[in-house]
Protein backbone atom coordinates (compact mmCIF):
# COMPACT_ATOMS: atom_id res chain seq x y z
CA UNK A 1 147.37 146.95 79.90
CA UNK A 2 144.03 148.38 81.16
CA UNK A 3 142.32 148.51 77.99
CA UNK A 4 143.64 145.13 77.26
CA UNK A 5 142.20 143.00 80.34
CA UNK A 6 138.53 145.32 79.99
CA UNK A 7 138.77 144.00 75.92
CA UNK A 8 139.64 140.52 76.98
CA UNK A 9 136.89 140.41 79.76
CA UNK A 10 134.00 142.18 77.25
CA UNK A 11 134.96 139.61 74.98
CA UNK A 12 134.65 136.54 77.30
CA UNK A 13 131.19 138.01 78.72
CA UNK A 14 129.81 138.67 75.08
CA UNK A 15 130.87 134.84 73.98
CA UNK A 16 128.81 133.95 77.53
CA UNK A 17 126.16 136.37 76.46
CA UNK A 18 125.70 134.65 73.39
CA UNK A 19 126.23 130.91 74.64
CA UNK A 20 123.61 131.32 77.04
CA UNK A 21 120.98 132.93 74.33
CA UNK A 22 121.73 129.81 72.51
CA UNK A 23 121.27 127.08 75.10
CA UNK A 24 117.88 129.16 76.36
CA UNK A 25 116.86 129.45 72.82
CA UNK A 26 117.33 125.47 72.34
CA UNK A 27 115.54 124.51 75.66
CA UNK A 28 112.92 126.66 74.96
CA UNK A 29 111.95 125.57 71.82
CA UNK A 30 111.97 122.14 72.91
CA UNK A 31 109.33 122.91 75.68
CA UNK A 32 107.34 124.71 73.13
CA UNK A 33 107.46 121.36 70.91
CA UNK A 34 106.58 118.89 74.17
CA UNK A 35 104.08 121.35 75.34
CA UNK A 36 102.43 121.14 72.06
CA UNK A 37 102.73 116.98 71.69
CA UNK A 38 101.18 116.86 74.92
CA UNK A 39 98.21 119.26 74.36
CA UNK A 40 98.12 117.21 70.92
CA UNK A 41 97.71 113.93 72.60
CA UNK A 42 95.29 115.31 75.53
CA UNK A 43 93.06 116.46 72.99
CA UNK A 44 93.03 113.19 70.81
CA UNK A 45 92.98 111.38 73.84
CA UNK A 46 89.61 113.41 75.15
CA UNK A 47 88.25 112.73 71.69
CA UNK A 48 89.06 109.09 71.81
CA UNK A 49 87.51 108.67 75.79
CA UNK A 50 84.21 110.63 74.21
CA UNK A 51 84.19 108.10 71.47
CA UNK A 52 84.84 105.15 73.37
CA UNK A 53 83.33 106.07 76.57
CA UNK A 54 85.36 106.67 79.88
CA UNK A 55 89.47 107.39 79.91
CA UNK A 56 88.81 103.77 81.92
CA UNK A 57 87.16 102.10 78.73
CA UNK A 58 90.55 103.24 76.86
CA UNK A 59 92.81 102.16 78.96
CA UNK A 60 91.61 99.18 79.14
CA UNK A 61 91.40 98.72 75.54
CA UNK A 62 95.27 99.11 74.68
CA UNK A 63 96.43 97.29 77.88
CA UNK A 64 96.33 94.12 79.55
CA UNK A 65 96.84 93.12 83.08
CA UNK A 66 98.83 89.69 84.16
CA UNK A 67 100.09 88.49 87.41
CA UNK A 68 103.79 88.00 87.57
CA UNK A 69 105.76 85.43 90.01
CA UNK A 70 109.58 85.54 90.69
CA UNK A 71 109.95 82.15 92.68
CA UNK A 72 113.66 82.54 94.33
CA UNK A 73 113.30 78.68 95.57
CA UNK A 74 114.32 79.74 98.86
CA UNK A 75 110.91 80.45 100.40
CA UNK A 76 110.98 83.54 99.08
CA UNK A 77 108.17 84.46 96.62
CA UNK A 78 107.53 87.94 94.76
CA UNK A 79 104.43 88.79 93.12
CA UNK A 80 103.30 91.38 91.22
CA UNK A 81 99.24 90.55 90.69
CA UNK A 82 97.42 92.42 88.54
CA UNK A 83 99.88 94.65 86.70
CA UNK A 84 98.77 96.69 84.20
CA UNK A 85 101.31 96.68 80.73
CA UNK A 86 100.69 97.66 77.09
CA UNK A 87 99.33 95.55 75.01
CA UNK A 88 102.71 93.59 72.95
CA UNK A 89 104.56 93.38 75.91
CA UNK A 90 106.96 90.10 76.11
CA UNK A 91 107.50 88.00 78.93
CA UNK A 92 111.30 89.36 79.54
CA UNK A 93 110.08 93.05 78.65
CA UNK A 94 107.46 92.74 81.49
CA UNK A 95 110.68 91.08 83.40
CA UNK A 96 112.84 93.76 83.29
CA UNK A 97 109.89 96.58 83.80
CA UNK A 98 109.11 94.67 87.07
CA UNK A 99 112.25 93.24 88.40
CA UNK A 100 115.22 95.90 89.10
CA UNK A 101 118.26 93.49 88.52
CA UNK A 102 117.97 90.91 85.23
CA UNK A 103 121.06 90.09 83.87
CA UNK A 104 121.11 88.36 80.39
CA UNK A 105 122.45 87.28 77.20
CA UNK A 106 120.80 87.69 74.27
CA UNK A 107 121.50 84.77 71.56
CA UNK A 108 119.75 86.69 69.20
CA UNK A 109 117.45 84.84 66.29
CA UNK A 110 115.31 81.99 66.92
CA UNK A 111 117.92 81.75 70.27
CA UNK A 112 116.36 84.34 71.95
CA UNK A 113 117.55 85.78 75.53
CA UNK A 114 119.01 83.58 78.19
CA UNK A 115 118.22 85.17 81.80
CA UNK A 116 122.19 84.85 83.55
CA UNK A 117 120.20 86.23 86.98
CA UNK A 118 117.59 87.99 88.66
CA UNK A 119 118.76 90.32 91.88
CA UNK A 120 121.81 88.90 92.10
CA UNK A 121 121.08 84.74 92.19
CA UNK A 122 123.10 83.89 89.03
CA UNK A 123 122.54 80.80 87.09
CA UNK A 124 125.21 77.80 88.01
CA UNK A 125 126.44 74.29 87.33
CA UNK A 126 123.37 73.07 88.43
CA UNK A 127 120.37 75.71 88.90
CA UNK A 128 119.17 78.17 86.46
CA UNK A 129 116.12 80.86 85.83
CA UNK A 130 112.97 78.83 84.31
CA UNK A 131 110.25 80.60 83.38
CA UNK A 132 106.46 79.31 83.06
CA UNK A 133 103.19 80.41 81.81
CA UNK A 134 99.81 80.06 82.85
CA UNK A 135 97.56 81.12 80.24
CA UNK A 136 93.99 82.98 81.45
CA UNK A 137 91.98 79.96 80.40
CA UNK A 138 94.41 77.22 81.46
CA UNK A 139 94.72 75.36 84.86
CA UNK A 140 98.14 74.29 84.70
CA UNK A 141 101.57 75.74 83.98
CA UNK A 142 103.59 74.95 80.92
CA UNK A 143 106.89 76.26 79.89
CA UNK A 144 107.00 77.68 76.50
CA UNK A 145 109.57 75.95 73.78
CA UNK A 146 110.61 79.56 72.91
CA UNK A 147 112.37 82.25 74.35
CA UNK A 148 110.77 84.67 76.90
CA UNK A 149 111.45 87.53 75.05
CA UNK A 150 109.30 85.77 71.84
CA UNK A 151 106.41 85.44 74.39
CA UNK A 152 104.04 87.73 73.69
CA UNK A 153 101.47 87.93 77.26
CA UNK A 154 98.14 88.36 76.93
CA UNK A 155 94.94 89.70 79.30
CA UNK A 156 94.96 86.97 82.50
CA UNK A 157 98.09 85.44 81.87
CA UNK A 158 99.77 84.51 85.12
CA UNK A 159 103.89 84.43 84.51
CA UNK A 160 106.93 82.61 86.96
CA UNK A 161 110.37 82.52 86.54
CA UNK A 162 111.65 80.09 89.25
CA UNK A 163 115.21 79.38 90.50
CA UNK A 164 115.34 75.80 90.09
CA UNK A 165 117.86 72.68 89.81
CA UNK A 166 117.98 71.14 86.14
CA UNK A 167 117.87 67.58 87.52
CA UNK A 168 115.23 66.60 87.37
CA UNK A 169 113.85 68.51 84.84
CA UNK A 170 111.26 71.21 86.39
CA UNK A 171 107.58 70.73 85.38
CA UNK A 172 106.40 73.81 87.84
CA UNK A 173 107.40 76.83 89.23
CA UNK A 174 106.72 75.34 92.47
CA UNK A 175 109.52 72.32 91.88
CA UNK A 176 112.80 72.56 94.03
């Protein structure tokens, strides 16, 4: 019975032996790979900053900084000035990076997405999420005839998305 139990235990502690072995094995070679991605990218991105200049210079070049408004038509106004996103960024991508609670639908296609709510004030029978844009060389705010997740921001842009009753028909984020 002895013999038995030691077999039974050597057995359990040599699968654990080589379970473990395995799973340290895997982990490690994945560190080795993401050490060696990030060294990679380091050193081309030293290389690039000598080429272009300063690590500023390069940053600069594959971002793009906008000022973002969430207008909760209760007083209440959030911005986010002078953020800093890459350069391709949409509208409702830079919406959901900034803003912890967007609920949505996306329609898909030439549809798009349909913002449902934004921390928790949900569209109703009468109010809904409109969003606006204020271009860098433009003085007044328009909304776009497309979806904000088709909007594609650009450096200066100024962005709202404003709580707002459909009747009458909003013409500014400011509008009640």
């Amino acid at each position: 019975m002895e013999k038995r139990v030691f077999t039974y235990v050597s057995l359990a502690l040599l699968v654990w032996a080589i379970c473990g072995t395995a799973i340290a094995g895997y982990y490690f070679t994945q560190y080795s790979t993401y050490r060696n991605e990030y060294h990679n990218l380091l050193g081309e991105l030293t290389t690039l900053s000598v080429g272009m200049g300063n690590v500023s210079d390069v940053v600069n070049s594959i971002s793009l900084r906008v000022d973002f408004l969430v207008n909760y038509s209760n007083g209440t106004l959030t911005w986010f000035n002078d953020t800093t996103l890459p350069v391709g960024t949409t509208v409702f991508t830079a919406l959901q990076l900034l803003v912890p609670d967007v609920n949505y639908t996306n329609y898909g296609g030439s549809l798009g997405i349909f913002v449902n709510s934004i921390n928790g004030l949900t569209y109703n029978s009468t109010n809904g999420w409109f969003y606006y844009a204020k271009p860098a060389e433009a003085s007044t705010w328009t909304q776009p005839l497309y979806s904000c997740a088709q909007y594609i921001l650009h450096k200066g842009d100024t962005i709202a998305f404003a709580y707002q009753s459909e009747n009458p028909w909003p013409t500014s984020p400011f509008m009640k």
